[in-house]
Protein backbone atom coordinates (compact mmCIF):
# COMPACT_ATOMS: atom_id res chain seq x y z
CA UNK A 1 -42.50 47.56 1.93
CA UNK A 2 -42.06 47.60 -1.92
CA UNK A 3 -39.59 50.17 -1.73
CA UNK A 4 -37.78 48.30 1.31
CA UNK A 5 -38.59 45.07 -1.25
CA UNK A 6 -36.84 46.66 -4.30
CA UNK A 7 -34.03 48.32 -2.00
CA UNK A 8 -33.03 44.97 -1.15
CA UNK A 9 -32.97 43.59 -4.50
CA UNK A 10 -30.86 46.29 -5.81
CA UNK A 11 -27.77 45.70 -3.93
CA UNK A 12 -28.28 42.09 -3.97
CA UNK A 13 -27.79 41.84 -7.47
CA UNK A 14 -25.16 44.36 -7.24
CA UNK A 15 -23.27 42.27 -5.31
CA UNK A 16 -24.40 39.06 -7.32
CA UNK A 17 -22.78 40.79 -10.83
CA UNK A 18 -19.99 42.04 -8.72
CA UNK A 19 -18.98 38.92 -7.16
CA UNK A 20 -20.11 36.99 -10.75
CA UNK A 21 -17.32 38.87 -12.01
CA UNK A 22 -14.63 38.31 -9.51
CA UNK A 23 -14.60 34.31 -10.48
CA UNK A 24 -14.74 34.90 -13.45
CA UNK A 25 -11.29 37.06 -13.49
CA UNK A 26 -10.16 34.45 -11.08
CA UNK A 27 -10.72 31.75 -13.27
CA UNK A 28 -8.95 33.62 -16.24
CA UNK A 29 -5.93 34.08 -13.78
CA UNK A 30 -5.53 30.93 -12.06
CA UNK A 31 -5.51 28.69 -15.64
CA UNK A 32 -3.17 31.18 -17.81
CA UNK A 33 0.55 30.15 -17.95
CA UNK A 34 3.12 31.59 -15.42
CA UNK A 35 3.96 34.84 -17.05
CA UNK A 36 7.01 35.35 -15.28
CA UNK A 37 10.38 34.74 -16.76
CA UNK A 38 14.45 33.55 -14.32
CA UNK A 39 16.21 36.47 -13.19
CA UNK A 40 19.88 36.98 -13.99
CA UNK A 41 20.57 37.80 -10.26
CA UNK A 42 18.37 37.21 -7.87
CA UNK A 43 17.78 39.59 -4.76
CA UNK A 44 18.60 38.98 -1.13
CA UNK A 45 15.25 37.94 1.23
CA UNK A 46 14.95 37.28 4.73
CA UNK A 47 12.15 34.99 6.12
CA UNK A 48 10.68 35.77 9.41
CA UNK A 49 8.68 32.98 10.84
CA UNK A 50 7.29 34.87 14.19
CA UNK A 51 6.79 31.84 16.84
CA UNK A 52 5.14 31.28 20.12
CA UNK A 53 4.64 27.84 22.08
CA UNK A 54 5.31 26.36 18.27
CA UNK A 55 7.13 23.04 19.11
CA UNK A 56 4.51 20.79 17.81
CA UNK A 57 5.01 21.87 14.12
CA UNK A 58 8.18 23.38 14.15
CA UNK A 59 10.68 20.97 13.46
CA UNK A 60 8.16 20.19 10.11
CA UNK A 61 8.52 23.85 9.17
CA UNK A 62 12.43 24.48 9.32
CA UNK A 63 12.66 21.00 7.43
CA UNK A 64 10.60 22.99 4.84
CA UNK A 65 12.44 26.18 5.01
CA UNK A 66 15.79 24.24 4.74
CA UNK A 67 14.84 22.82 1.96
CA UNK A 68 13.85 25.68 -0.31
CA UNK A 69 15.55 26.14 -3.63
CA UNK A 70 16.58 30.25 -3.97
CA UNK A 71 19.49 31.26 -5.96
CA UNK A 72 19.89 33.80 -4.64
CA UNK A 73 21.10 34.84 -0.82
CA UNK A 74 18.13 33.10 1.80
CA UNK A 75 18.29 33.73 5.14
CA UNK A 76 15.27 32.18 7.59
CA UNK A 77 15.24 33.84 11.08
CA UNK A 78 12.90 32.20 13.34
CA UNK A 79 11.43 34.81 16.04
CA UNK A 80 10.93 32.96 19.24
CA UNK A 81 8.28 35.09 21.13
CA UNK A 82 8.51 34.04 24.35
CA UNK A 83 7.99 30.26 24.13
CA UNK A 84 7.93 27.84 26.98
CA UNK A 85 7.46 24.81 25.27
CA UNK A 86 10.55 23.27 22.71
CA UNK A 87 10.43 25.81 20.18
CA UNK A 88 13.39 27.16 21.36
CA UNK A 89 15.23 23.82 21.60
CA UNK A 90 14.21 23.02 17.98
CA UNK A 91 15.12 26.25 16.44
CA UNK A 92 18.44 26.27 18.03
CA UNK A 93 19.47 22.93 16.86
CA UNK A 94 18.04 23.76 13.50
CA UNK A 95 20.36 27.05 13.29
CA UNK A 96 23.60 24.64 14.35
CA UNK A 97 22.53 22.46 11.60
CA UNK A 98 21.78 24.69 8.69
CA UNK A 99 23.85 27.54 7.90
CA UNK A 100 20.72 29.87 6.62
CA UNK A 101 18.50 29.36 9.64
CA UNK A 102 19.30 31.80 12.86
CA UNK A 103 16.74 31.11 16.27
CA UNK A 104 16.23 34.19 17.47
CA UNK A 105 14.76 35.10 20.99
CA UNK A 106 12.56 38.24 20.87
CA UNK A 107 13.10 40.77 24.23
CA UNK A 108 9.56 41.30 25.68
CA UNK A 109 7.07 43.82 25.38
CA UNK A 110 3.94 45.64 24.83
CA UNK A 111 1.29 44.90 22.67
CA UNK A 112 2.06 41.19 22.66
CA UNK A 113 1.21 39.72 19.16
CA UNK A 114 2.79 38.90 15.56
CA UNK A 115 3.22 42.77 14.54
CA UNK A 116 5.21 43.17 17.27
CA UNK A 117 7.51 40.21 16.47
CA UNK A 118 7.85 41.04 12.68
CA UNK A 119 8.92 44.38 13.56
CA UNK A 120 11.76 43.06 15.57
CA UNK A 121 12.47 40.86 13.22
CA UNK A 122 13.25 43.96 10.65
CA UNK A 123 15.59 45.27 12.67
CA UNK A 124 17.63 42.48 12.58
CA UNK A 125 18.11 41.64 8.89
CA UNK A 126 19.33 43.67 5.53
CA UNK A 127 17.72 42.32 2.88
CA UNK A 128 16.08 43.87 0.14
CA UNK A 129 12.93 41.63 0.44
CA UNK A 130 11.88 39.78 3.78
CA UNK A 131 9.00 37.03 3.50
CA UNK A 132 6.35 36.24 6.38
CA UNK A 133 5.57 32.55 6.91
CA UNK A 134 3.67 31.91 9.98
CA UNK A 135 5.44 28.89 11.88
CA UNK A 136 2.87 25.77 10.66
CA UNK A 137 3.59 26.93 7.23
CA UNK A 138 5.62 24.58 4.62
CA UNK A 139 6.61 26.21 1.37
CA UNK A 140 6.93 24.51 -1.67
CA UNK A 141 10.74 24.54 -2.61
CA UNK A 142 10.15 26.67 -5.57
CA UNK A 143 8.12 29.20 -3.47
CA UNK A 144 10.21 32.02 -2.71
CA UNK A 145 11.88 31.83 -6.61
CA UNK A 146 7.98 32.44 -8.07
CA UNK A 147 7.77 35.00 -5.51
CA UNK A 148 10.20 37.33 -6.33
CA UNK A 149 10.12 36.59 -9.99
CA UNK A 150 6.85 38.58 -9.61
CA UNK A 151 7.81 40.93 -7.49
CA UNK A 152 10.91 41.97 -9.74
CA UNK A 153 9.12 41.85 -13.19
CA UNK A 154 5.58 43.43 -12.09
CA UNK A 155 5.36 47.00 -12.63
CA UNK A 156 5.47 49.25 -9.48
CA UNK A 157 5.67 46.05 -7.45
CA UNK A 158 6.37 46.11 -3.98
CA UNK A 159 6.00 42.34 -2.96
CA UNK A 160 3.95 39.28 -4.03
CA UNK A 161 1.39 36.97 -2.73
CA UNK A 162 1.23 33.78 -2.69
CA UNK A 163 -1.33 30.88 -2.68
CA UNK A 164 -1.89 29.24 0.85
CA UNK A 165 -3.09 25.13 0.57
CA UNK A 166 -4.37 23.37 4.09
CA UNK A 167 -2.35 20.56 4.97
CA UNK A 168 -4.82 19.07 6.99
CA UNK A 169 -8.14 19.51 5.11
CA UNK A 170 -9.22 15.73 4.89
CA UNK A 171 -8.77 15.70 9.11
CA UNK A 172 -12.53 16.23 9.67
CA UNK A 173 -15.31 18.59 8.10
CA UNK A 174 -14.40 21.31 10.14
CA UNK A 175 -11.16 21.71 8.36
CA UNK A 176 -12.87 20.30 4.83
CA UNK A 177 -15.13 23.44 4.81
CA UNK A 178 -12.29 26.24 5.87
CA UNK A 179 -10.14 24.63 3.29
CA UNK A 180 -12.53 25.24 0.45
CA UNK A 181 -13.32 29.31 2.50
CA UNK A 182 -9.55 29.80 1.75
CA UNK A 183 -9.83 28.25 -2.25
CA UNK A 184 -12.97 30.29 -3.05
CA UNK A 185 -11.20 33.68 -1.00
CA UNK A 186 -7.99 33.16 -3.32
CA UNK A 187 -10.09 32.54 -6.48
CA UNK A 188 -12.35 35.73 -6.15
CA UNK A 189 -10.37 37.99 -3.76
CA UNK A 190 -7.12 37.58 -4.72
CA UNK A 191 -6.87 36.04 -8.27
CA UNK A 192 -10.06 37.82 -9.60
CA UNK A 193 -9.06 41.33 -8.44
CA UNK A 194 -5.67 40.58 -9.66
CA UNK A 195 -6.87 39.97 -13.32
CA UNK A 196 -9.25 42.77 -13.60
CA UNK A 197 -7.57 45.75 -11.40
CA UNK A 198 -4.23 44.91 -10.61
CA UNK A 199 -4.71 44.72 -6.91
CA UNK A 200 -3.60 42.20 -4.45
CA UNK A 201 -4.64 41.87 -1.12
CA UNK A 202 -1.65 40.42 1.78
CA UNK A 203 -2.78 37.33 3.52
CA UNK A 204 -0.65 37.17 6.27
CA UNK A 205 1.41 34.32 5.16
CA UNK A 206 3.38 33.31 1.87
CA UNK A 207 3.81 37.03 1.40
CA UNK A 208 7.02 39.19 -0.06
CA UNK A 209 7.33 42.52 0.89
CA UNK A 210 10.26 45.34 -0.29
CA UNK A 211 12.03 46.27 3.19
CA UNK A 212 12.34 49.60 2.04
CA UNK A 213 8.63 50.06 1.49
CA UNK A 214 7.23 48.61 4.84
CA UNK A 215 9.86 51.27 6.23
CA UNK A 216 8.33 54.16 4.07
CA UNK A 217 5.25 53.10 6.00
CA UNK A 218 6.27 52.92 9.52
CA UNK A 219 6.33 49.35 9.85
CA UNK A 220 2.95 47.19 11.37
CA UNK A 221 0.51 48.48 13.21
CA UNK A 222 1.33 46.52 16.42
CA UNK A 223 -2.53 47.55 17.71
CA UNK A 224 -3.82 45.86 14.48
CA UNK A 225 -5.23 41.89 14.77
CA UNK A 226 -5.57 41.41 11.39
CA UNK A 227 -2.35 42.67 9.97
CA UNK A 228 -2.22 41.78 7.00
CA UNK A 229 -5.68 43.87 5.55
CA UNK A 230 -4.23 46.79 7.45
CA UNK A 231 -0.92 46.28 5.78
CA UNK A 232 -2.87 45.89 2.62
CA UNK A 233 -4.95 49.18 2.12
CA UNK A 234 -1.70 51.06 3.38
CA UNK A 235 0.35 50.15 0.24
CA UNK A 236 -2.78 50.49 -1.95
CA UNK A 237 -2.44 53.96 -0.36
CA UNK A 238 0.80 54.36 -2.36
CA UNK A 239 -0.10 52.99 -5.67
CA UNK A 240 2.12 50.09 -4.78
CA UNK A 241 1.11 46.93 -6.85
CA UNK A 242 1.01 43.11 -5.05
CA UNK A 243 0.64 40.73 -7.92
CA UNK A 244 -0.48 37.35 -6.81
CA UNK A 245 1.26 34.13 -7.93
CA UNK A 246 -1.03 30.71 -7.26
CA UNK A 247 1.94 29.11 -8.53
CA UNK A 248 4.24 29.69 -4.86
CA UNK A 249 2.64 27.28 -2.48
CA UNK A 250 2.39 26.91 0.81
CA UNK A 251 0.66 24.43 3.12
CA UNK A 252 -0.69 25.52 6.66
CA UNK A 253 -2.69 24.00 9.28
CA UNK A 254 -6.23 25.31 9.86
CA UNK A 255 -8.44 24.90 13.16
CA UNK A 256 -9.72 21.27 13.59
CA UNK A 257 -11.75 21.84 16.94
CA UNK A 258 -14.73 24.09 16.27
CA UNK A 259 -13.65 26.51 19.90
CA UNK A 260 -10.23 27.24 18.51
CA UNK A 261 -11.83 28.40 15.01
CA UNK A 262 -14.15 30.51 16.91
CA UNK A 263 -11.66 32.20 18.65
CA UNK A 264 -9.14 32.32 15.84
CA UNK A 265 -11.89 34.25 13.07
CA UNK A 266 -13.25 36.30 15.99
CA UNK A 267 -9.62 37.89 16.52
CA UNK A 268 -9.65 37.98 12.51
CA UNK A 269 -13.38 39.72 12.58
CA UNK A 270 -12.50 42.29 15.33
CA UNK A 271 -9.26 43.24 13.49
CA UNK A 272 -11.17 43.99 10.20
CA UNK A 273 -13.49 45.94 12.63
CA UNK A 274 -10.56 47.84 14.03
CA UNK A 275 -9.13 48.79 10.37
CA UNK A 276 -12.78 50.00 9.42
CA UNK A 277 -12.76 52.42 12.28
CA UNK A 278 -9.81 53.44 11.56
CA UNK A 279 -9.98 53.76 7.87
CA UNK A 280 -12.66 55.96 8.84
CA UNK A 281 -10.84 58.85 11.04
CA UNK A 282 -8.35 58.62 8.57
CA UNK A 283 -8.88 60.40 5.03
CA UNK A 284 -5.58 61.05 4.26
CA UNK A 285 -4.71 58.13 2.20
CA UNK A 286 -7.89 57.39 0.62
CA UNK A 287 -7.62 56.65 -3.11
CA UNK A 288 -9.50 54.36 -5.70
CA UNK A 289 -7.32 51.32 -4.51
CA UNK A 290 -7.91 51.76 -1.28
CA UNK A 291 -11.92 52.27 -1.46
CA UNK A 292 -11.76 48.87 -3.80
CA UNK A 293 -10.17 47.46 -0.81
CA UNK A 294 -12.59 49.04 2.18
CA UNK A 295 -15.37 47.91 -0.36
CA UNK A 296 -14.17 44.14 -0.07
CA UNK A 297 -13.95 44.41 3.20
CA UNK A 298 -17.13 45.45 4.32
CA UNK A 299 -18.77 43.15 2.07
CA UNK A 300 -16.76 40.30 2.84
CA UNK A 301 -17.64 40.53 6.50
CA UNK A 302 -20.38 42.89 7.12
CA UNK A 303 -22.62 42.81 4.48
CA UNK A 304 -22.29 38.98 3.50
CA UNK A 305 -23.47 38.18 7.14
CA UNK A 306 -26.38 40.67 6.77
CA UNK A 307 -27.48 39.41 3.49
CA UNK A 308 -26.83 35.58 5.64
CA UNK A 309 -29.16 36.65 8.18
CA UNK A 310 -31.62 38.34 5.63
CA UNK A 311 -32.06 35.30 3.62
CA UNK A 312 -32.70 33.40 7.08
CA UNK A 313 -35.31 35.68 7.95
CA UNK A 314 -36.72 35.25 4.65
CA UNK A 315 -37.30 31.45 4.86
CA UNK A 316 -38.67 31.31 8.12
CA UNK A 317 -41.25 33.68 7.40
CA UNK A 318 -42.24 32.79 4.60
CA UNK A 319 -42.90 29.70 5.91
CA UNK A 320 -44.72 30.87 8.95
CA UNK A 321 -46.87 32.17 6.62
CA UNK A 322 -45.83 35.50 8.20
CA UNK A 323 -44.87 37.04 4.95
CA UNK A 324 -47.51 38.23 2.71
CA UNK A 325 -48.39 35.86 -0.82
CA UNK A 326 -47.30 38.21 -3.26
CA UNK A 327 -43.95 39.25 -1.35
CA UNK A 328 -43.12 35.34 -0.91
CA UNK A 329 -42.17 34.07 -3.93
CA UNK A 330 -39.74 36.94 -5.21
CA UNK A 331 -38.03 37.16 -1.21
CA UNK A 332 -37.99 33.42 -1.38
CA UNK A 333 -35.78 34.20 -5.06
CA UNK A 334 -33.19 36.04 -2.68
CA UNK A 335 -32.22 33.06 -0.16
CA UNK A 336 -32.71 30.84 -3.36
CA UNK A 337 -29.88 33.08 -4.87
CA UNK A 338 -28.24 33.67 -2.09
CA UNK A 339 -26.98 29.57 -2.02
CA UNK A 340 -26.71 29.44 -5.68
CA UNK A 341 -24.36 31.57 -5.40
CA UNK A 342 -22.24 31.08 -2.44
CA UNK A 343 -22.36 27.22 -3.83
CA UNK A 344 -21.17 27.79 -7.33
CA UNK A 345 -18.48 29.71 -5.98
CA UNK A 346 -17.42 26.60 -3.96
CA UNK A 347 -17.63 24.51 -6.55
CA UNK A 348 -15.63 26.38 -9.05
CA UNK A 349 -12.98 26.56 -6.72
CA UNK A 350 -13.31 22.82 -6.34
CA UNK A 351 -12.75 22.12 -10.07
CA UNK A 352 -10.11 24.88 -10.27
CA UNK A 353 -8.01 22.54 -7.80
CA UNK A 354 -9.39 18.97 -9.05
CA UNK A 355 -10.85 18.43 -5.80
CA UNK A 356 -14.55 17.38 -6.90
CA UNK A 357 -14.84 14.08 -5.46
CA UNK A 358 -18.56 13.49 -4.87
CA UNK A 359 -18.26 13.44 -0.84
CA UNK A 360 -15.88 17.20 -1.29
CA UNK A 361 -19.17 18.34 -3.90
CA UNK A 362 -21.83 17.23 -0.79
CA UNK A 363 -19.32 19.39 1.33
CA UNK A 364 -19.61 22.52 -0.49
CA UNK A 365 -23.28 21.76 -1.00
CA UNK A 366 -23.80 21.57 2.68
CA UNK A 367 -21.30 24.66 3.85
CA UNK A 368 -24.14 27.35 2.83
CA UNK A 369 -26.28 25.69 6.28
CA UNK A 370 -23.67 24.80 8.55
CA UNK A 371 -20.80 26.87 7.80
CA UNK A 372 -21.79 29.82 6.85
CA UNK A 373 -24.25 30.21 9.76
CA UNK A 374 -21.64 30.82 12.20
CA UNK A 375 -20.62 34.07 10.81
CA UNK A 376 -23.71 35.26 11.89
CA UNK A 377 -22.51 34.17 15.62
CA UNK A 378 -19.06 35.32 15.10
CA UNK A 379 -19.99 38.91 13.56
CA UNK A 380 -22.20 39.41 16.93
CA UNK A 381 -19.36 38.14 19.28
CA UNK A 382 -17.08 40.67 18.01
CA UNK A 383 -19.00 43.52 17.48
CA UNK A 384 -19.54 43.25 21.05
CA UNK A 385 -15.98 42.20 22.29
CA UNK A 386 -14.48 45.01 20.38
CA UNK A 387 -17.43 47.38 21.39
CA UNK A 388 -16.97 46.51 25.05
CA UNK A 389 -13.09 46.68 25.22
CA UNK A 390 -13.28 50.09 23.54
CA UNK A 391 -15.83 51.11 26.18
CA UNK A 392 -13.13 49.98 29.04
CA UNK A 393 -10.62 51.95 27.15
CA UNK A 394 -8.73 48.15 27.18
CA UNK A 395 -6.24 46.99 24.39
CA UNK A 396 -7.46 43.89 22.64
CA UNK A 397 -5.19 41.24 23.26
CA UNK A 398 -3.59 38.44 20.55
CA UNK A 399 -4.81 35.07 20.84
CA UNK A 400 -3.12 32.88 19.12
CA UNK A 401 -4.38 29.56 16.80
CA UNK A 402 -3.38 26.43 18.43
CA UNK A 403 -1.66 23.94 16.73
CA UNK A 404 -1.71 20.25 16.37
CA UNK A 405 0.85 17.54 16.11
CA UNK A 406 2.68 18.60 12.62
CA UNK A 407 2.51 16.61 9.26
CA UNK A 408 4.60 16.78 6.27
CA UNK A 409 3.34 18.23 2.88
C-alpha cells in the first residue's frame, strides 16, 4: 500500500509542476504585445467552411466571412455536404452577392465526415494558404490578417492558430462551463506550450495551414474523428512550427443541451482514442514534438479522468471510514489538490479574459463536481463504442454538433 501510496503521489505532482508550468507560460504569452509586424504583400488563402444541414447559422457566418478585412487575395468556398435543409439556398445567394464567396456542392462518398469535405475542398482552390472555419464560426475582421502575419514571420512556420471565443456562453451553465474548458485549454495547451517549446496544437477551427504542406502529408485522415490532433502530431512529425495568435478571434457556438454535448465530446474522445492506437503501430515519425504531443494527449484525456475517478474514490472512502487513519489524511491531500488545481486553472483563465464576475467565479468553483464528473461517463462510453465497433470490424461514423438558431458576435 505505501508503495501503491507513494506511486500515486509521484505522478500526481508530476503532473501538478507540469501543468503549474503550462499557465504559467500561458500567462506570459497571452499578456505580451503582438509580436508580429504588416506584410508588404500579403499571400493568397482560401477558406473552407465544410457544411451539413447548416441553415440555422449560416447566413450569420457568410455575413462574417464577407466582412473580413485581408489585403491580400480572400476567397471563402463554402462546402455544402449534402444538406437538405437551406444551406444550400443561403450559400448560393451569398456567392451571387459577394464576389469572394463560391457555394459549393460536394459529390458524395465514403467515409462521410469533415475530412472528407476539406479534402475536396483542396482540390478546388490554389492558394498558398487555405483556412478551416467550421460553419457556426464568426471571425473577427482582422482574423485572417493576424493569422498569416504569424504564419509568414514565424520561423519554419507552416500555419497558425487561432483563439476560439463561445458566442453563446451566458445561454445556460451548460455552455458557461464549456466556455471556460475552451479558455483554460487555450491558456495551458496552446498558449503555454507555445511560450515554452514552440509547439502549437490545431484546433479544428480558426486554423491556417500551407497547402503545400498538408499535400506533403497526404491530406486528412478521412478515418480520423478528431482531425485536428491527428493533423497536429503529423506536422510535429516534420519539425513544422504552428505559432498561436490569441489575438485572431473567432466566435463559435458550443452544445447548450447536455445529449448533444455528450455525443459531440464522445466523437471527440473516440477520435483521440483512434490517434493513440494509431500513434502506436506507427514509429516512423516519432520525434520529441510528437511525444510532447502524445504526452498531452494521454493526459488530457486518459490520465486526468483516472486521477478524476481516483480522487472520487478517495473521498468516499475515506469517509466510509474504509480507508485506514494514517493513509486518510495525506489521500484526502490528493482530491484536496486535485480541485485546487483544476480551479485555479479556471480562474486564471477567467481573469486572463476579465470574465470574473462573482456568479462566472461560483461557476468555475462548481465545474470541478458537476462538470468534470462526466468525463468519467464519457471516457467509459467511448472506450467501449470504439472497442465494440473495432470488434465488428465497423467504421465509426461522424456525428455531427447540432446547431441552434444563430446570433451575431
Amino acid at each position: 500500500m505505501d508503495i501503491f501510496f507513494i506511486s500515486v503521489m509521484t505522478f500526481f505532482w508530476i503532473l501538478l509542476i507540469y501543468y503549474s508550468w503550462l499557465t504559467v507560460g500561458g500567462i506570459i504569452h497571452r499578456r505580451r504585445k503582438y509580436p508580429y509586424q504588416p506584410l508588404d504583400q500579403y499571400p493568397s488563402v482560401s477558406i473552407l467552411i465544410p457544411a451539413h444541414n447548416e441553415g440555422v447559422v449560416m447566413e450569420h457566418t457568410l455575413r462574417a466571412m464577407q466582412a473580413l478585412e485581408y489585403p491580400g487575395n480572400l476567397q471563402v468556398y463554402l462546402l455544402d455536404d449534402n444538406s437538405s435543409d437551406e444551406t444550400e439556398a443561403i450559400g448560393l445567394e451569398y456567392s451571387k452577392l459577394f464576389n469572394r464567396i463560391h457555394y459549393v456542392k460536394v459529390p458524395p462518398g465514403e467515409p462521410k465526415g469533415k475530412s472528407r469535405v476539406l479534402n475536396y475542398g483542396l482540390t478546388l482552390i490554389d492558394t498558398k494558404y487555405f483556412l478551416v472555419y467550421d460553419a457556426d464560426n464568426q471571425p473577427e475582421q482582422d482574423a485572417v490578417l493576424k493569422l498569416v502575419e504569424a504564419a509568414e514571420q514565424t520561423k519554419d512556420a507552416v500555419g497558425a492558430v487561432g483563439y476560439v471565443k463561445t458566442i453563446n456562453a451566458k445561454k445556460n451553465l451548460l455552455t458557461r462551463m464549456i466556455a471556460l474548458e475552451f479558455e483554460v485549454f487555450q491558456l495551458l495547451m496552446q498558449s503555454g506550450r507555445w511560450y515554452w517549446w514552440k509547439m502549437g496544437s490545431l484546433a479544428g477551427t480558426n486554423m491556417l495551414l500551407m497547402v503545400s504542406a498538408l499535400e506533403k502529408l497526404g491530406g486528412y485522415d478521412e478515418y480520423a474523428l478528431a482531425e485536428d490532433a491527428e493533423l497536429t502530431i503529423r506536422i510535429a512529425s516534420k519539425g513544422w512550427a504552428l505559432p498561436v495568435v490569441p489575438e485572431a478571434r473567432t466566435w463559435e457556438q458550443e452544445p447548450e443541451k447536455m445529449s448533444i454535448f455528450l455525443r459531440q465530446r464522445t466523437r471527440w474522445l473516440i477520435g483521440n482514442i483512434y490517434l493513440l492506437e494509431k500513434s502506436l503501430k506507427d514509429f516512423s515519425f516519432w520525434n520529441r514534438s510528437t511525444f510532447i504531443h502524445s504526452v498531452q494527449h494521454v493526459t488530457t484525456y486518459f490520465f486526468f479522468v483516472l486521477l478524476l475517478f481516483a480522487s472520487n474514490a478517495t473521498l468516499i472512502l475515506s469517509l466510509l471510514d474504509v480507508i485506514s487513519v494514517s493513509l486518510t489524511i495525506p489521500l484526502l491531500m490528493v482530491w484536496f489538490m486535485s480541485y485546487v488545481v483544476y480551479t485555479s486553472q479556471i480562474l486564471t483563465a477567467q481573469v486572463l479574459e476579465r470574465d470574473t464576475s462573482p456568479f462566472q467565479v461560483a461557476v468555475g468553483g462548481l465545474m470541478y463536481f458537476t462538470y468534470a464528473q462526466l468525463f468519467l461517463v464519457l471516457l467509459a462510453k467511448s472506450i467501449f463504442s470504439y472497442a465494440w465497433n473495432r470488434i465488428r470490424k465497423r467504421t465509426i461514423l461522424w456525428d455531427k454538433t447540432e446547431r441552434f438558431k444563430g446570433e451575431s458576435s
